[in-house]
Protein backbone atom coordinates (compact mmCIF):
# COMPACT_ATOMS: atom_id res chain seq x y z
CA UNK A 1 117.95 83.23 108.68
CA UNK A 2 117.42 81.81 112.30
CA UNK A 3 115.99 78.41 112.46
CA UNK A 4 113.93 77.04 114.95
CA UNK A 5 113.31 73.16 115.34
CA UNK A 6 111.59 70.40 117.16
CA UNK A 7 110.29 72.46 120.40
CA UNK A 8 108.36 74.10 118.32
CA UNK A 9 106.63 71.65 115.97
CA UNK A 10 103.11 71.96 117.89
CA UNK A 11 102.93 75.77 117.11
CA UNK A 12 104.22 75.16 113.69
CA UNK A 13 101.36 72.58 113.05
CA UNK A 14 98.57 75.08 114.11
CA UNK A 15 100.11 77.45 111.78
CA UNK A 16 100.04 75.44 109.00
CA UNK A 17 96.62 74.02 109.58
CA UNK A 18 95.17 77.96 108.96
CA UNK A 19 96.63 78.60 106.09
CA UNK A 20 95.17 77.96 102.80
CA UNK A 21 97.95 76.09 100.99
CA UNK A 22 97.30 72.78 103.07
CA UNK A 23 93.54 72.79 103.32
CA UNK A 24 94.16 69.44 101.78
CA UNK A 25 96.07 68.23 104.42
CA UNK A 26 94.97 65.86 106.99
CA UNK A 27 96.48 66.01 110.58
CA UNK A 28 98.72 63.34 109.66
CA UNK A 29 100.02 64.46 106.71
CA UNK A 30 101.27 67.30 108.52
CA UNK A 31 103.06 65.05 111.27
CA UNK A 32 104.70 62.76 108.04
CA UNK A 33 106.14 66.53 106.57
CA UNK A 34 107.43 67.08 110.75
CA UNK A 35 108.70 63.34 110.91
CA UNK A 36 110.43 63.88 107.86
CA UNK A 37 112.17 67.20 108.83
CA UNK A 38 111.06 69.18 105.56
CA UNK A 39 109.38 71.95 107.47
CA UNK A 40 111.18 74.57 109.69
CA UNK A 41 110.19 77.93 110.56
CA UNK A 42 112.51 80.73 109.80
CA UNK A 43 112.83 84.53 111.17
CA UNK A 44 114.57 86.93 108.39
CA UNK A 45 115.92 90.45 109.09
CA UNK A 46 115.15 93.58 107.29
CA UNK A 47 117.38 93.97 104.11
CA UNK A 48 118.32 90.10 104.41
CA UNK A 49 118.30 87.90 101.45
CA UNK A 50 115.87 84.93 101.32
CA UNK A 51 116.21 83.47 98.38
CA UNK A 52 119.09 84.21 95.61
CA UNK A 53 118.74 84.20 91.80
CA UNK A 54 120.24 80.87 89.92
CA UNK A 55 120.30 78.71 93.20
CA UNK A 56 118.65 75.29 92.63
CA UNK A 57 116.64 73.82 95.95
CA UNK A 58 113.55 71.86 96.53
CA UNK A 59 112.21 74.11 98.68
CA UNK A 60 109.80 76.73 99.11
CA UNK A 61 108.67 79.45 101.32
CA UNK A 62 105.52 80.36 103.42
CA UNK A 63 105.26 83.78 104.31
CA UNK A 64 103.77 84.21 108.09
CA UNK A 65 104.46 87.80 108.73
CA UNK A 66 106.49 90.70 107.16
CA UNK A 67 107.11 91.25 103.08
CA UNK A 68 109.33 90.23 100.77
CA UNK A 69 110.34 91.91 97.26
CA UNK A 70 111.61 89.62 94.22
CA UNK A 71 113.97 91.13 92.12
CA UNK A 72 114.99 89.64 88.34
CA UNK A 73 118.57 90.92 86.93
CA UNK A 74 118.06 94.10 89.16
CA UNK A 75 114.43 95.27 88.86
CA UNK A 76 111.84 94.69 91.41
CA UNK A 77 109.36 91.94 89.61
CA UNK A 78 106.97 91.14 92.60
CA UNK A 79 106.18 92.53 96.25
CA UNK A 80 104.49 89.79 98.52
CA UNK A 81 103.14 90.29 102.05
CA UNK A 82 100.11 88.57 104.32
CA UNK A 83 100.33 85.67 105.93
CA UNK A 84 100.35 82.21 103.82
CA UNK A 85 102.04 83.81 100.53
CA UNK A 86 103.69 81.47 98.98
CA UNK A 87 107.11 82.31 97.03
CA UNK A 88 110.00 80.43 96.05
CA UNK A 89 107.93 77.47 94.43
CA UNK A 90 108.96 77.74 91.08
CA UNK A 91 112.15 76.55 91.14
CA UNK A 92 110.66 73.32 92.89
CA UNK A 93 108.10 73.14 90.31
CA UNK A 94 110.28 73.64 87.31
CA UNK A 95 112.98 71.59 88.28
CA UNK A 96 115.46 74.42 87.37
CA UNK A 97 117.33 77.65 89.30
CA UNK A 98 115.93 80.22 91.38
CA UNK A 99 114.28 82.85 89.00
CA UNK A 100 114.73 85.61 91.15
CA UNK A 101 116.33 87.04 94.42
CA UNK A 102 114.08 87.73 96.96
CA UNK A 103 114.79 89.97 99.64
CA UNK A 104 113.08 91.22 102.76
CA UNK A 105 111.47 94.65 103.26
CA UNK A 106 111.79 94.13 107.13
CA UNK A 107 111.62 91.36 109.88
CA UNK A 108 109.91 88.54 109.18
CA UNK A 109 109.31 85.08 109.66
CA UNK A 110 108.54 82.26 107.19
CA UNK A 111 107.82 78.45 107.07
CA UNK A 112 110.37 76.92 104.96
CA UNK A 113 109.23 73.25 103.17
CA UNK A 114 111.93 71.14 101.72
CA UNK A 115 110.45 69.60 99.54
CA UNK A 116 113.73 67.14 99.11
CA UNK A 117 112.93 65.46 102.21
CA UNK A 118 109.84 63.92 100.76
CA UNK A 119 111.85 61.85 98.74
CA UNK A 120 112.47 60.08 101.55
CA UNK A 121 109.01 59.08 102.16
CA UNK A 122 107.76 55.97 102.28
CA UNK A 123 106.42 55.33 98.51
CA UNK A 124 102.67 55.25 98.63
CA UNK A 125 102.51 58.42 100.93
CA UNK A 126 105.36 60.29 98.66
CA UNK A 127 103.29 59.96 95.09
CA UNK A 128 99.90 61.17 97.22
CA UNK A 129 101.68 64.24 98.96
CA UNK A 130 103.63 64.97 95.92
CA UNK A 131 100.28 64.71 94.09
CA UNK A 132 98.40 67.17 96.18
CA UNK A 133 101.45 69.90 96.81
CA UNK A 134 101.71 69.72 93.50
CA UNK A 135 97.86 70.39 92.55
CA UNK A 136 97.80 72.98 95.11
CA UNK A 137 100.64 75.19 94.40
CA UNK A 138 99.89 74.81 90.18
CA UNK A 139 96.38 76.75 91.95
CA UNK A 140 98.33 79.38 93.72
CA UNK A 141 100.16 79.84 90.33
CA UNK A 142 97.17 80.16 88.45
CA UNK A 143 95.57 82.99 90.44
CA UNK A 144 99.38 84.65 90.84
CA UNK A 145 99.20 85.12 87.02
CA UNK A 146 95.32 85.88 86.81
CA UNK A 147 95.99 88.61 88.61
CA UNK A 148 99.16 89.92 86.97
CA UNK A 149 97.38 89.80 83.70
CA UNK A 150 94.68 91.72 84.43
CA UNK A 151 96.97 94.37 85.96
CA UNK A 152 98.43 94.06 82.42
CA UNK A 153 95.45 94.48 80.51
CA UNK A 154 94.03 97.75 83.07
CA UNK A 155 97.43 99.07 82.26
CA UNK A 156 97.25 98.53 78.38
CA UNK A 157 93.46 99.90 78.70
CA UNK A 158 95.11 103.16 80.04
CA UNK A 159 97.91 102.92 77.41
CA UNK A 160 95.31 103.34 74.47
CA UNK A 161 93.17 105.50 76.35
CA UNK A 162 96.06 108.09 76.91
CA UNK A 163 97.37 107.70 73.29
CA UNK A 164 93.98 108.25 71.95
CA UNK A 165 93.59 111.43 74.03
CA UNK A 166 96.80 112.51 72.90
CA UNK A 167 95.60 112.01 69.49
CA UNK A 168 92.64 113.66 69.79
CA UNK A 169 94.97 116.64 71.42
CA UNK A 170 96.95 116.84 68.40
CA UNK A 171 94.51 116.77 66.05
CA UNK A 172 92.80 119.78 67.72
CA UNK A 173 96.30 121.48 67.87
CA UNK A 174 97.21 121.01 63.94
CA UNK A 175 93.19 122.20 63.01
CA UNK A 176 93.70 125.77 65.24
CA UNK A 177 97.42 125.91 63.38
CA UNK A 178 95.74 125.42 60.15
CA UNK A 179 93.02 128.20 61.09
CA UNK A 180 95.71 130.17 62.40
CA UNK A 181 97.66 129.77 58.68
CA UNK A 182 94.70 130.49 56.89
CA UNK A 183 94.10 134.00 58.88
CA UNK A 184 97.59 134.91 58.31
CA UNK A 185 97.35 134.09 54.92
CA UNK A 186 93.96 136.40 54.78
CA UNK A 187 96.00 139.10 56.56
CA UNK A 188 98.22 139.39 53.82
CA UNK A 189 95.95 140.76 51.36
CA UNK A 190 94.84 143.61 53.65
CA UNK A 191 95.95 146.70 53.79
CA UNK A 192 98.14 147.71 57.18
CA UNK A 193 94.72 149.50 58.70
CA UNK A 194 93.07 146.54 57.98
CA UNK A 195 95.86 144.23 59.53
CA UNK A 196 96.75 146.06 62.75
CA UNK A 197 93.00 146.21 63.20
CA UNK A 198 92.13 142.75 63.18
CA UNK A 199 96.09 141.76 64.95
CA UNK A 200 94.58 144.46 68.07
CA UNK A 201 90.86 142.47 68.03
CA UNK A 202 92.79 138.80 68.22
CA UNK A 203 93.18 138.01 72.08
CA UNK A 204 96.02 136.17 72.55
């Protein structure tokens, strides 16, 4: 990824300011995250990997244009686009490895926040920040797994609501067999007249 640093901090600040994760952010809290060095903005290339399964780092990522696919053990998990996605925080919040790989779908360009240069904030202003990133991402989490459950439960409602169709189908398929038995069955006690008759009436 290409990094870009200090010249553009300004442009960087108004950027953050829109989006949504750091409505909780005063002015200054954004200089003390500059000051510190935890943001930078970075530009990824199509195909490019921005994130890799197992790694452990602080930080996460801020999408600001482009998409980005996660995949888990080789299947795609997660497609995120639109400015001010946020990806890559659960490893931060966890503690733990990345949980997936995350690769772009084209160029792009992100805000990265390392969130292990915090620990080197002065400690009143570290517990508040910490605090509110904290309360704020748990949020974005939240709504990120609202969402995928009730794409799980419109996709279960379709589940039962093909299988009970399918039912339905078979059941109407095993009752013409049965009819279909029970003229055969009829057919048998005719006489051949009779039989080639009724076979020439049937429209198949």
């Amino acid at each position: 990824m290409e990094r870009f640093d200090g010249a553009q901090a300004g442009d960087l600040r108004a950027l953050m300011r829109g989006l949504p994760l750091w409505a909780d952010f005063a002015d200054e809290d954004l200089d003390l995250l500059f000051s510190s060095g935890a943001v930078r903005l970075s530009r990824f290339a199509a195909g490019e990997t921005v994130v890799e399964e197992g790694n452990y780092e602080k930080s996460f990522f801020v999408l600001l244009g482009g998409a980005v696919r996660a995949i888990r053990a080789g299947r795609q998990v997660a497609a995120m686009a639109g400015p001010g996605t946020v990806f890559g925080e659960m490893s931060f919040i966890l503690g733990k490895g990345r949980t997936a790989t995350v690769v772009a779908d084209g160029p792009g360009e992100c805000l990265v926040v390392d969130m292990g240069y915090v620990d080197f904030l002065p400690s009143p202003e570290r517990e508040d920040f910490l605090i509110r990133i904290f309360r704020r991402l748990a949020a974005i989490v939240s709504d990120r797994l609202g969402s995928a459950n009730a794409r799980k439960a419109a996709i279960l409602t379709a589940i039962r609501e093909r299988r009970e169709a399918l039912r339905a189908h078979v059941a109407r398929e095993r009752e013409a067999l049965s009819n279909l038995r029970r003229e055969l069955s009829a057919l048998d006690t005719a006489d051949d007249e009779e039989v080639l008759r009724q076979l020439l009436d049937r429209r198949f």
